[in-house]
Protein backbone atom coordinates (compact mmCIF):
# COMPACT_ATOMS: atom_id res chain seq x y z
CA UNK A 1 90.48 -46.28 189.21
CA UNK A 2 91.41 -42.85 188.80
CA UNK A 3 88.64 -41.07 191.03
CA UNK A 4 90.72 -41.08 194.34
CA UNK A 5 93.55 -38.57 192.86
CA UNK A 6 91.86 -35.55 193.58
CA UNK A 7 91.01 -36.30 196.96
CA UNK A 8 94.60 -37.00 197.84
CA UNK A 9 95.89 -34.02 196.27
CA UNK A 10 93.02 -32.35 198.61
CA UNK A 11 94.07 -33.64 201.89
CA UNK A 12 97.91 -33.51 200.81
CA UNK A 13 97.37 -29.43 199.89
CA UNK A 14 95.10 -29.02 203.35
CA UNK A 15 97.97 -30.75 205.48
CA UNK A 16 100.80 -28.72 203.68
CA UNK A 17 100.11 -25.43 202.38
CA UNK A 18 99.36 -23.63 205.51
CA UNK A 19 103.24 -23.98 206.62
CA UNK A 20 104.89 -24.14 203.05
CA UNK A 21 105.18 -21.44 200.20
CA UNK A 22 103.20 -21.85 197.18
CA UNK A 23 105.63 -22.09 194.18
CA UNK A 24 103.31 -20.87 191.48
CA UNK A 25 104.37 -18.77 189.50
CA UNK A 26 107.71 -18.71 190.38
CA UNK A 27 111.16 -19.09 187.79
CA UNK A 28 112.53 -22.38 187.71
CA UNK A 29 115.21 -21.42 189.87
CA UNK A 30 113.77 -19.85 192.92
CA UNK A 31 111.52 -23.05 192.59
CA UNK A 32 114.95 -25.27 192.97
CA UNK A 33 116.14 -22.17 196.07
CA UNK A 34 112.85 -22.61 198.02
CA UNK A 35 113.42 -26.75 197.44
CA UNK A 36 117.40 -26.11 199.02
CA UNK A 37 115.87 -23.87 201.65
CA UNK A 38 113.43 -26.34 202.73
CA UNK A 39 116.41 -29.40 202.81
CA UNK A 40 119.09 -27.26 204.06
CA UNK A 41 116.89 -26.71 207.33
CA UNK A 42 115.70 -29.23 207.69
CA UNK A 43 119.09 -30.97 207.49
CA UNK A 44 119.96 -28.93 210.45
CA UNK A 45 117.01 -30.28 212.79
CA UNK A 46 118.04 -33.96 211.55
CA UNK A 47 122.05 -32.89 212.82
CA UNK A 48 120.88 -31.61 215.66
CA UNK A 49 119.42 -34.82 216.61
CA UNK A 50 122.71 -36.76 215.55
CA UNK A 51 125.08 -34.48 217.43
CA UNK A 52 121.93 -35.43 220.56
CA UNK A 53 122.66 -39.11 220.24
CA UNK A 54 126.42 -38.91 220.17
CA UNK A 55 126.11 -37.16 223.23
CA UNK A 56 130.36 -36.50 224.64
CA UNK A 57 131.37 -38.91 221.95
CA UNK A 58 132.37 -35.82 219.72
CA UNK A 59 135.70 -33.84 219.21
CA UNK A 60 135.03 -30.49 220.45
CA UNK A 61 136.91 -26.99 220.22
CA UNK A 62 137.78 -24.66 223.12
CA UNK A 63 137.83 -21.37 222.96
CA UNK A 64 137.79 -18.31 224.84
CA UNK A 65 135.56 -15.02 224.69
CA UNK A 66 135.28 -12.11 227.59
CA UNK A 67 137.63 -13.85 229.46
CA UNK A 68 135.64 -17.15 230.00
CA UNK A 69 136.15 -20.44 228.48
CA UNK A 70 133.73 -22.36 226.15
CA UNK A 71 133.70 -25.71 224.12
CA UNK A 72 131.12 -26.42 221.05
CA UNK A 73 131.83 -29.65 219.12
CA UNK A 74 133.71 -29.36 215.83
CA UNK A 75 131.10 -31.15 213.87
CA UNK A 76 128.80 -28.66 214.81
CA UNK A 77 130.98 -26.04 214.33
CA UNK A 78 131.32 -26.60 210.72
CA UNK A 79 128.11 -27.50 209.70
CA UNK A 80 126.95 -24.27 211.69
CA UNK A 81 129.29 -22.18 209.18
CA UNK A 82 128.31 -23.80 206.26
CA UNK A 83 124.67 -22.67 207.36
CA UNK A 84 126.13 -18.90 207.93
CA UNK A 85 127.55 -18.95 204.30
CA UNK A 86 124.15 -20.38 202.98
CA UNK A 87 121.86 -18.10 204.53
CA UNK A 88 123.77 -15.05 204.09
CA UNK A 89 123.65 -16.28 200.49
CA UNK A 90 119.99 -15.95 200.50
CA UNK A 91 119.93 -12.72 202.79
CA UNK A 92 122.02 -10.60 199.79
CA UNK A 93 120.39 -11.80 197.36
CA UNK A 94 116.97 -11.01 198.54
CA UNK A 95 117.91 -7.62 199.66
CA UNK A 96 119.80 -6.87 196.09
CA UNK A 97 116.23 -7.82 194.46
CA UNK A 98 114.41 -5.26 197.00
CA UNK A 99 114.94 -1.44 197.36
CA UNK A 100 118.27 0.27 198.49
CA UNK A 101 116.78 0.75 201.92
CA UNK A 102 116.71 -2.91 202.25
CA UNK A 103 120.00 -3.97 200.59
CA UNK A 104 122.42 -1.72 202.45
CA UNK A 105 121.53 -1.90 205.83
CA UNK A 106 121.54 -5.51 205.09
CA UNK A 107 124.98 -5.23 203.45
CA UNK A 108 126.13 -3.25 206.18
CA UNK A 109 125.39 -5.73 208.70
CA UNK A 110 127.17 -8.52 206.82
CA UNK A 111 129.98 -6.42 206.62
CA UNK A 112 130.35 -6.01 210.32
CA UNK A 113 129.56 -10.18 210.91
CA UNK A 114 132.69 -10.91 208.10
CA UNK A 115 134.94 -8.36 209.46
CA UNK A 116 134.32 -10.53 212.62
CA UNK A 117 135.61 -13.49 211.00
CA UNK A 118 138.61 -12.07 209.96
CA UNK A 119 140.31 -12.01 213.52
CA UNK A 120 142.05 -8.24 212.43
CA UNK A 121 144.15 -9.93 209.63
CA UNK A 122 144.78 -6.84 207.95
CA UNK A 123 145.29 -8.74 204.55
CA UNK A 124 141.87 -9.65 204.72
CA UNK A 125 140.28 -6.32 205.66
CA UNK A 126 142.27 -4.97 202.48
CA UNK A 127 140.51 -7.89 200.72
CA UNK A 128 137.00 -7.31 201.73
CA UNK A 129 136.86 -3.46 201.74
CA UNK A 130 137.65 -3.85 198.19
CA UNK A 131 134.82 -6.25 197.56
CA UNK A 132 132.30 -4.22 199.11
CA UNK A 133 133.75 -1.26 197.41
CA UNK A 134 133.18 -3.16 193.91
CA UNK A 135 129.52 -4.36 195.07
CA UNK A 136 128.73 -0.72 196.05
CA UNK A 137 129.50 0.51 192.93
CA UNK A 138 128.20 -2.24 190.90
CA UNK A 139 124.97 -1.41 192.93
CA UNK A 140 125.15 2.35 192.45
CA UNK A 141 125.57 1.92 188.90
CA UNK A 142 122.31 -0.05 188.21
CA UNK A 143 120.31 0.28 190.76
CA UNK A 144 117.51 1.93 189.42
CA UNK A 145 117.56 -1.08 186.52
CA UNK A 146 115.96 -4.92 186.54
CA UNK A 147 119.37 -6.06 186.94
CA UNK A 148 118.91 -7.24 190.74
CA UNK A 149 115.27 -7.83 190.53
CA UNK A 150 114.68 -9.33 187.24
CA UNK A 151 116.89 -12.43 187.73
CA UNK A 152 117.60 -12.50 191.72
CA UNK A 153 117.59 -17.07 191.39
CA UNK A 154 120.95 -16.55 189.12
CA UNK A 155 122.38 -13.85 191.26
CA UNK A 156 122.19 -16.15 194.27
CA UNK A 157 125.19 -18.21 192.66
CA UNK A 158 127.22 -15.06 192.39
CA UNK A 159 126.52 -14.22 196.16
CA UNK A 160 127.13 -17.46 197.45
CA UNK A 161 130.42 -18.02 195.52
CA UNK A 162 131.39 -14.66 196.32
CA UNK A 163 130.52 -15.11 200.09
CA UNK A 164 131.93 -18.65 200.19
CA UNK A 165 135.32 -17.15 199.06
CA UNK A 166 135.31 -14.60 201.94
CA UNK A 167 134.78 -16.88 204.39
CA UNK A 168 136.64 -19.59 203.59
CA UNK A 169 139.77 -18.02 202.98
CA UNK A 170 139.23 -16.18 206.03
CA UNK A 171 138.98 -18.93 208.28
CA UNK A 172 141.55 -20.51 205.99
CA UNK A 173 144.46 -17.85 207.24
CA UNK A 174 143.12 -18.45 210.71
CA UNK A 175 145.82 -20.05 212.81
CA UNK A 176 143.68 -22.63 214.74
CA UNK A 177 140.13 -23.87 215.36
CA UNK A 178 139.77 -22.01 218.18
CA UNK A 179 140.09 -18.82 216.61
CA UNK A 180 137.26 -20.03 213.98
CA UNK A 181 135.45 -20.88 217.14
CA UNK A 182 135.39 -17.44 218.65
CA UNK A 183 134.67 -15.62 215.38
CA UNK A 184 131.60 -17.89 214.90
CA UNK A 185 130.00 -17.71 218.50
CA UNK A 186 130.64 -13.59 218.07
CA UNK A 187 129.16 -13.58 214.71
CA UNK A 188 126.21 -15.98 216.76
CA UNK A 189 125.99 -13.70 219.47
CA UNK A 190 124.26 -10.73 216.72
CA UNK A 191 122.34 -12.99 214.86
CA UNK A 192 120.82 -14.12 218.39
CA UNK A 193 119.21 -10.66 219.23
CA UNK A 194 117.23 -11.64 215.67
CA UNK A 195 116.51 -14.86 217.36
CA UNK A 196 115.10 -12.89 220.45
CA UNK A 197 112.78 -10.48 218.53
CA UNK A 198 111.51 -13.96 216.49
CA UNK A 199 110.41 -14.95 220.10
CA UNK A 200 108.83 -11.95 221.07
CA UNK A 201 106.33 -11.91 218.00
CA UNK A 202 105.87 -15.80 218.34
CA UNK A 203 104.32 -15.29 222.28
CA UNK A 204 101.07 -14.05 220.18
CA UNK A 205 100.91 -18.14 219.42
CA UNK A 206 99.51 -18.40 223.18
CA UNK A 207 96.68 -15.80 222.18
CA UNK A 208 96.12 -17.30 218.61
CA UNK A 209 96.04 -20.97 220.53
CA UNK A 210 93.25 -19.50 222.68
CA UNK A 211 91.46 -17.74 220.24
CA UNK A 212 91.96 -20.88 218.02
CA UNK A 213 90.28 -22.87 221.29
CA UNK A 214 87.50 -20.60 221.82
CA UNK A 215 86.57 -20.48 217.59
CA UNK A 216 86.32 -23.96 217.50
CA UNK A 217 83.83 -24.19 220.49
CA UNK A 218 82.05 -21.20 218.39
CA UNK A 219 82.00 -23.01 215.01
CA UNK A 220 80.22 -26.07 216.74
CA UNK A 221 78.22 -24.09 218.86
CA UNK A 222 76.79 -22.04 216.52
CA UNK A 223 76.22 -25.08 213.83
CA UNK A 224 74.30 -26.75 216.42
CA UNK A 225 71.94 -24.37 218.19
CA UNK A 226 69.64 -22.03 217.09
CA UNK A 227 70.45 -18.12 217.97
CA UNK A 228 68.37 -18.34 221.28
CA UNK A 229 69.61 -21.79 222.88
CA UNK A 230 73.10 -20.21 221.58
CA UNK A 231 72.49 -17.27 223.68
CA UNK A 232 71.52 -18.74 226.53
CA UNK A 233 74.76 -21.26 226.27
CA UNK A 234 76.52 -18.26 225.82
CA UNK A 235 74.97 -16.81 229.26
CA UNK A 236 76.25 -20.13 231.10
CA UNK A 237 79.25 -20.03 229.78
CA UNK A 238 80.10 -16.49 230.91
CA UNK A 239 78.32 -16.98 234.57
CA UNK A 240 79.98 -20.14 235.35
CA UNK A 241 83.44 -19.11 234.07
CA UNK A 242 84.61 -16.85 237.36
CA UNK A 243 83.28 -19.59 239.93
CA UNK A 244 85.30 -22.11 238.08
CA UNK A 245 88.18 -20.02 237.68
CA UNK A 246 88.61 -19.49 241.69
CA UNK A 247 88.32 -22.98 242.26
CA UNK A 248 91.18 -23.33 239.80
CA UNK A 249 92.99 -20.28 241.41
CA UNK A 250 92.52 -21.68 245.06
CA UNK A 251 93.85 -25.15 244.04
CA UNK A 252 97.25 -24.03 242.11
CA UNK A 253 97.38 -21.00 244.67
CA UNK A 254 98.75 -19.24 241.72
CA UNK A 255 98.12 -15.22 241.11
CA UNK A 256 97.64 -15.60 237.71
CA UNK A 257 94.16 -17.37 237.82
CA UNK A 258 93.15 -13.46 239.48
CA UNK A 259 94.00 -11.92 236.29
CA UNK A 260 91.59 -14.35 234.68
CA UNK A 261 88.63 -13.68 237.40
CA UNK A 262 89.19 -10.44 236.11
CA UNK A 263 88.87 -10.79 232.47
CA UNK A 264 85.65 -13.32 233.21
CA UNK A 265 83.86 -10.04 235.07
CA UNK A 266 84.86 -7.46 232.68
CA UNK A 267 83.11 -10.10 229.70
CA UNK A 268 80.08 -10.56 232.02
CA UNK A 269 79.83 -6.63 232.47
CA UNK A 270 80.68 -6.08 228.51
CA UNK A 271 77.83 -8.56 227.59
CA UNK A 272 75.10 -7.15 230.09
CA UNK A 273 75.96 -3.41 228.42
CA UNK A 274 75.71 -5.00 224.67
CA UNK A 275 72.32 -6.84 225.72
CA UNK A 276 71.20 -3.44 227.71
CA UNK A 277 72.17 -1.83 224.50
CA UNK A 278 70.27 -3.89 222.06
CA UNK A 279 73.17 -4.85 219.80
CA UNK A 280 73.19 -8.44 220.70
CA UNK A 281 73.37 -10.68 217.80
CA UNK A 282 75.37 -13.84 216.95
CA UNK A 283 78.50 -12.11 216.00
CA UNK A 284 78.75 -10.06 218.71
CA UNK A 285 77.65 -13.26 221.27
CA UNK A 286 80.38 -15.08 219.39
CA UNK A 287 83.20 -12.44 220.81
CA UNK A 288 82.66 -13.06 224.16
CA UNK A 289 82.17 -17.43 223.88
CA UNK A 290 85.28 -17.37 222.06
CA UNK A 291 87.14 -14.75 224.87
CA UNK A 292 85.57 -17.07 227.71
CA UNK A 293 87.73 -20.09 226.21
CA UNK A 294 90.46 -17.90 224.96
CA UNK A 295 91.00 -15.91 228.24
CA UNK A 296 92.21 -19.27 230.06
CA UNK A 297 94.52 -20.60 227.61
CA UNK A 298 96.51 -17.53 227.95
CA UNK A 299 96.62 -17.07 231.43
CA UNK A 300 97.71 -20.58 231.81
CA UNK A 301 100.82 -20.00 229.71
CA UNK A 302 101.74 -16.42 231.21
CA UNK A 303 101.84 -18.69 234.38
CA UNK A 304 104.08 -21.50 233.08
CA UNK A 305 106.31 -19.02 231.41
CA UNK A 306 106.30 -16.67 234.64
CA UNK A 307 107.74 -20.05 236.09
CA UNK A 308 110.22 -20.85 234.51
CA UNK A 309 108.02 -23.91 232.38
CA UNK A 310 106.48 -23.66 228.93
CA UNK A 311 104.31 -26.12 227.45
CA UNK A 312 107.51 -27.96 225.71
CA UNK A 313 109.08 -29.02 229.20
CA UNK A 314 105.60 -30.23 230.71
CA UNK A 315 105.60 -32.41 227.79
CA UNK A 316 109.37 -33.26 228.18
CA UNK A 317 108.62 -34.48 231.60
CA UNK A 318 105.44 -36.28 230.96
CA UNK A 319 107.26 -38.35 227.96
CA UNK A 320 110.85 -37.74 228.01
CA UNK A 321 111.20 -38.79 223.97
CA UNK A 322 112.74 -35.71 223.12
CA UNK A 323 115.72 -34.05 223.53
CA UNK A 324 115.19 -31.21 225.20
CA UNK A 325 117.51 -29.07 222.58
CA UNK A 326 115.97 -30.77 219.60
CA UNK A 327 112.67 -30.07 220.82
CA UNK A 328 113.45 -26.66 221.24
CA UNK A 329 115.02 -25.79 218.03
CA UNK A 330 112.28 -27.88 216.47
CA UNK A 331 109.82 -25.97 217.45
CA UNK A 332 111.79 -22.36 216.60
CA UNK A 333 111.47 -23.73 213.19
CA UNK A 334 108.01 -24.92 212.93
CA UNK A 335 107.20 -21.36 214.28
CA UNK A 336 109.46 -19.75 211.78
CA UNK A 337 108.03 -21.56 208.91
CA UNK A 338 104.58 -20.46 209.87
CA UNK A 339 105.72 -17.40 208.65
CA UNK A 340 106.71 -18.21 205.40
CA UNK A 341 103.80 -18.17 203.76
CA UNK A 342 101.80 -14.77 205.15
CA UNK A 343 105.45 -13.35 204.19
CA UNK A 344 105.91 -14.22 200.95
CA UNK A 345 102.53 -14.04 199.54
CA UNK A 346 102.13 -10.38 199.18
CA UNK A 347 104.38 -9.02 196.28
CA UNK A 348 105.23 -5.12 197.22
CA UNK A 349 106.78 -2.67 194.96
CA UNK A 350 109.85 -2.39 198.06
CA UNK A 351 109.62 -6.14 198.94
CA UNK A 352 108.68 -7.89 195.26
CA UNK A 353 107.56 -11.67 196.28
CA UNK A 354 110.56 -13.10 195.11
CA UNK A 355 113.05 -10.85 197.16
CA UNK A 356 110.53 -11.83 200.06
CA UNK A 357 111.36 -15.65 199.38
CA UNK A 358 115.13 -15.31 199.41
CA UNK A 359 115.21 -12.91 202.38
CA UNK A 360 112.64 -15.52 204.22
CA UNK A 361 115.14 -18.58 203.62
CA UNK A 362 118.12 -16.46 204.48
CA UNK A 363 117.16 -15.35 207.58
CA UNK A 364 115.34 -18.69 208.66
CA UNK A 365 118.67 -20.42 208.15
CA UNK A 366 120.54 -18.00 210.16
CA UNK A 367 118.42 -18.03 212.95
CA UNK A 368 118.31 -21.80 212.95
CA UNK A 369 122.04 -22.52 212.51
CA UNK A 370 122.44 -19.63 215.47
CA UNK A 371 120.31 -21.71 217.77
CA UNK A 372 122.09 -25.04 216.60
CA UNK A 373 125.65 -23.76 217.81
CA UNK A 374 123.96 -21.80 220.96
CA UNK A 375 121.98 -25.20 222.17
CA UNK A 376 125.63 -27.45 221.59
CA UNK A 377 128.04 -24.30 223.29
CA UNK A 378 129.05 -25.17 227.02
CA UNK A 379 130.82 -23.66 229.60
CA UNK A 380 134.41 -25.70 230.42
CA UNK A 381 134.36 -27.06 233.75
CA UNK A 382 130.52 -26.96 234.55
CA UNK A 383 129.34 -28.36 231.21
CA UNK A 384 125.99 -25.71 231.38
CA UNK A 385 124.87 -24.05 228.19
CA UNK A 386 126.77 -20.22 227.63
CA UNK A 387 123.56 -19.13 227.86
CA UNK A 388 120.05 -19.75 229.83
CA UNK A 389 118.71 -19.54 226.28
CA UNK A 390 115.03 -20.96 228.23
CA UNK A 391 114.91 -18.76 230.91
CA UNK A 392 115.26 -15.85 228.07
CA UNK A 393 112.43 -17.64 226.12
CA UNK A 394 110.36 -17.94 228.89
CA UNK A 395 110.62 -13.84 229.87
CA UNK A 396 110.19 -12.98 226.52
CA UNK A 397 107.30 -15.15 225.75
CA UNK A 398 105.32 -13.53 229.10
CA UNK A 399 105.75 -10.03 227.88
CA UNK A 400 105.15 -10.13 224.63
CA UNK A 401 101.83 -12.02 225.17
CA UNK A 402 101.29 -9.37 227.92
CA UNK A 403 102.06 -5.74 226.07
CA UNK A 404 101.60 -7.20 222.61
CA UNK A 405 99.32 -9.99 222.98
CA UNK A 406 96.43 -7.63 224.93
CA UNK A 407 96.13 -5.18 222.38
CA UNK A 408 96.31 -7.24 219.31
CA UNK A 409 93.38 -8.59 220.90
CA UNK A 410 91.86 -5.38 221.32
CA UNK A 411 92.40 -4.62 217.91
CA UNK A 412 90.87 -7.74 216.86
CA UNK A 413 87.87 -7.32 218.37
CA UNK A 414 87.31 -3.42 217.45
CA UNK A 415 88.59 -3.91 213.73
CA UNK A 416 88.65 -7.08 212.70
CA UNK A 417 86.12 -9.71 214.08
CA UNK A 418 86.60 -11.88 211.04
CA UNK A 419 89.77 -12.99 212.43
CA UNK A 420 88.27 -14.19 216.07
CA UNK A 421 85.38 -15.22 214.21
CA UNK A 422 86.03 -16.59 211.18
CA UNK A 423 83.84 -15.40 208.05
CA UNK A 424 80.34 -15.21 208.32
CA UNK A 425 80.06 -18.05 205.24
CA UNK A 426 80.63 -21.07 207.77
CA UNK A 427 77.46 -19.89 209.62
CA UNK A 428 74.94 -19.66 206.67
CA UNK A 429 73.19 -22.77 207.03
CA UNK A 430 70.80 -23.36 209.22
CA UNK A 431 71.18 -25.14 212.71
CA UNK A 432 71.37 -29.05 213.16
CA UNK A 433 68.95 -28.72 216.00
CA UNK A 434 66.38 -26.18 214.78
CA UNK A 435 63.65 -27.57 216.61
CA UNK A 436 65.26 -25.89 219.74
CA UNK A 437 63.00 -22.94 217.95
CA UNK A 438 60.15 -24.16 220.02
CA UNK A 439 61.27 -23.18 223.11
CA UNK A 440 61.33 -19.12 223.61
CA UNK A 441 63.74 -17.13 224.48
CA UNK A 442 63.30 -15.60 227.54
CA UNK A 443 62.89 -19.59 229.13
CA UNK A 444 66.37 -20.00 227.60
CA UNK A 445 67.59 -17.04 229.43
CA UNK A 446 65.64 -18.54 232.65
CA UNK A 447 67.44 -22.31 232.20
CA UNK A 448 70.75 -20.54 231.77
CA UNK A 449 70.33 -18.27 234.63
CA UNK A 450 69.18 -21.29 236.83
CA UNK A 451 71.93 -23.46 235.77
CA UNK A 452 74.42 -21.10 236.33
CA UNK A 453 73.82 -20.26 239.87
CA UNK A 454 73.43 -24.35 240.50
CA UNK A 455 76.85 -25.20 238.95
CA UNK A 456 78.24 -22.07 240.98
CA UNK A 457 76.50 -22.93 244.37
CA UNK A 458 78.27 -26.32 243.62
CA UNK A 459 81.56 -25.40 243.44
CA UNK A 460 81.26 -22.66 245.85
CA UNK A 461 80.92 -25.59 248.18
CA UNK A 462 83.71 -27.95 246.55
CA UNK A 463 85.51 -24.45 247.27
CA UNK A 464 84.35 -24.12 251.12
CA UNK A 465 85.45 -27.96 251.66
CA UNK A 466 88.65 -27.04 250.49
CA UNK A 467 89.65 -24.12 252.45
């Protein structure tokens, strides 16, 4: 009756634990933080869908800022400062449980976001430079102690009491909601250049979707044939991949396809100097399969982001089940929460694992309550967002998979194979189909060769009826 129990805990820790942090080992009460982390974000997506379906039916707040006139909804207003307090909460006391280096540029920066609250209420200045006075001293004076790192769970109360208190009383002397308002969407407008730089690592999700593509074709590949049928697939593959790739290129009559001509030839040209060399084996074979699935993928969402598309609005428009706001912060999030865990599994004398938690949670909760109050901020009159936040998305994505994408390829495939590969341990059991044995080699290579020119003779004349 029992016997079932480990295989759901299997499938349950498979689905999970790639996207969530493990909590072993961990104090009670960073266990309970990572728990509120988790809720308090997403609480946000599930609002953001809520403030969706209520559509104009919501009180909103005008304000001004650079001489232009915006209105966000009060509902999201609030719960978007509630999120500011929260994850600031977590940002201090992360960066208090890490070096100096971290905790007072970190401290620094919060000072400038509060002193934006304020509204130049000199009562309050007087009132904060005297708090950050007493925490810099406090700081200076034990430091080089446990104190911040030995119990940084507890010290997260005394943050976010002492952070609640600053802001609340500051938007508490504020005269109206608009003031609130403007203090908020400045305080936004910084944490949205961290929002930015999130986006420009996450366009390496277009390479890791190829590569991801391309190993998965490998792993079945390579399971299935033995290394000379593999070889010769291999040979098809890389043949047949240009003539395919101008058919595709004369059909969308878009420039990008060239790029990927070019990539085909250069892998054609790489494996003919490997073979020439004599340093063809599986693992190297297995490079250039998985680039000749990879190389595609990639191209094809340089082209849609290049455009002004992404893969989240060709969805949108095929279905249309999804706000196009929730969808979008949605996805920020899953992205962001990819990174928890390859963040806060290492545990580094600067960064100890447990400052790496609270700093994670902190800044995921800014980000996500910045892109909450950009997505529901408007323009009066024309009712468009403040700010093309797609069109930035979209640039950002391109280069980054352009400048940063192409060399962390490069690296990958001159340092670290594994990681285009996959280890070497999925591989060491023999081929389903062994008996492809039989057959040598060099007919292989022949069938390939053959096949190759057929399938490119054929759509060199699917290509000529076109034009």
């Amino acid at each position: 009756m029992e016997a079932p129990n480990p295989q759901k805990t299997g499938l349950l820790r498979s689905v999970f634990a790639g996207n969530l942090i493990d909590l072993q080992g961990l104090p009670v009460t960073l266990k309970i933080l990572v728990l509120v982390g988790y809720l308090a974000v997403l609480g946000q997506l599930l609002f953001t869908l809520v403030v969706e379906l209520a559509g104009d039916h919501l009180s909103v707040v005008l304000y001004s800022l650079a001489e232009k006139d915006y209105k966000v909804p009060l509902l999201v207003m609030s719960v978007a400062g509630l999120a500011f307090i929260l994850g600031w909460a977590y940002l201090l006391a992360g960066a208090a449980a890490a070096k100096a280096r971290i905790f007072l540029p970190v401290l620094a920066l919060f000072s400038l976001q509060l002193f934006l609250v304020t509204g130049g209420n000199l009562l309050l200045v007087f009132l904060e430079l005297v708090f950050f006075m007493a925490v810099l001293v406090i700081y200076g004076l034990t430091f080089r102690t446990n104190f911040w790192s030995d119990l940084p769970g507890l010290h997260f109360f005394g943050w976010l009491g002492a952070v609640s208190v600053l802001v609340l009383f500051s938007v508490g002397l504020s005269a109206t909601n608009s003031e609130v308002a403007t203090a908020l969407s400045a305080n936004f407008s910084i944490l949205q250049l961290l929002t930015f730089v999130f986006w420009v690592l996450l366009g390496l999700s277009v390479i890791n979707l190829g590569v991801s593509i391309g190993r998965w074709f490998n792993r079945v590949a390579r399971k299935t044939f033995p290394f000379p049928a593999f070889s010769a697939l291999i040979l098809f593959t890389l043949l047949v991949h240009p003539a395919i790739i101008a058919l595709v290129f004369w059909i969308t009559r878009d420039g990008f396809w060239l790029l990927d001509v070019i990539f085909s030839i250069l892998l054609v040209l790489g494996a003919g100097i490997v073979w020439i060399a004599r340093r063809w084996s599986p693992h190297t074979g297995s490079v250039f399969f998985i680039l000749s699935f990879a190389t595609p993928v990639v191209v094809l969402g340089l082209s849609m982001a290049f455009a002004g598309n992404d893969f989240t609005q060709m969805l949108l428009s095929r279905t249309g089940f999804f706000p196009p706001t929730l969808l979008f912060v949605g996805l920020t999030t899953y992205n962001l929460f990819g990174m928890g865990p390859s963040f806060t599994s290492v545990d580094g004398r600067m960064l100890p694992k447990r400052a790496r938690i609270l700093l994670y949670f902190g800044t995921l909760l800014l980000v996500v309550a910045c892109m909450l109050f950009r997505s529901n901020d408007h323009i009066v009159g024309t009712n468009l967002l403040s700010l093309d936040i797609q069109s930035w998305i979209n640039n950002l994505f391109a280069l980054s998979a352009l400048f940063i994408g192409l060399p962390y390829v490069v690296w990958m495939v001159w340092k670290r194979r594994e990681l285009l590969i996959g280890p070497e341990s999925d591989f060491s059991e023999p081929p389903r189909w062994g008996w492809l044995t039989r057959i040598s080699g060099q007919i292989w290579i022949a069938l390939a060769v053959l096949l190759a020119c057929a399938c490119s003779c054929a759509l060199a004349a699917i290509l000529y009826s076109l034009i």
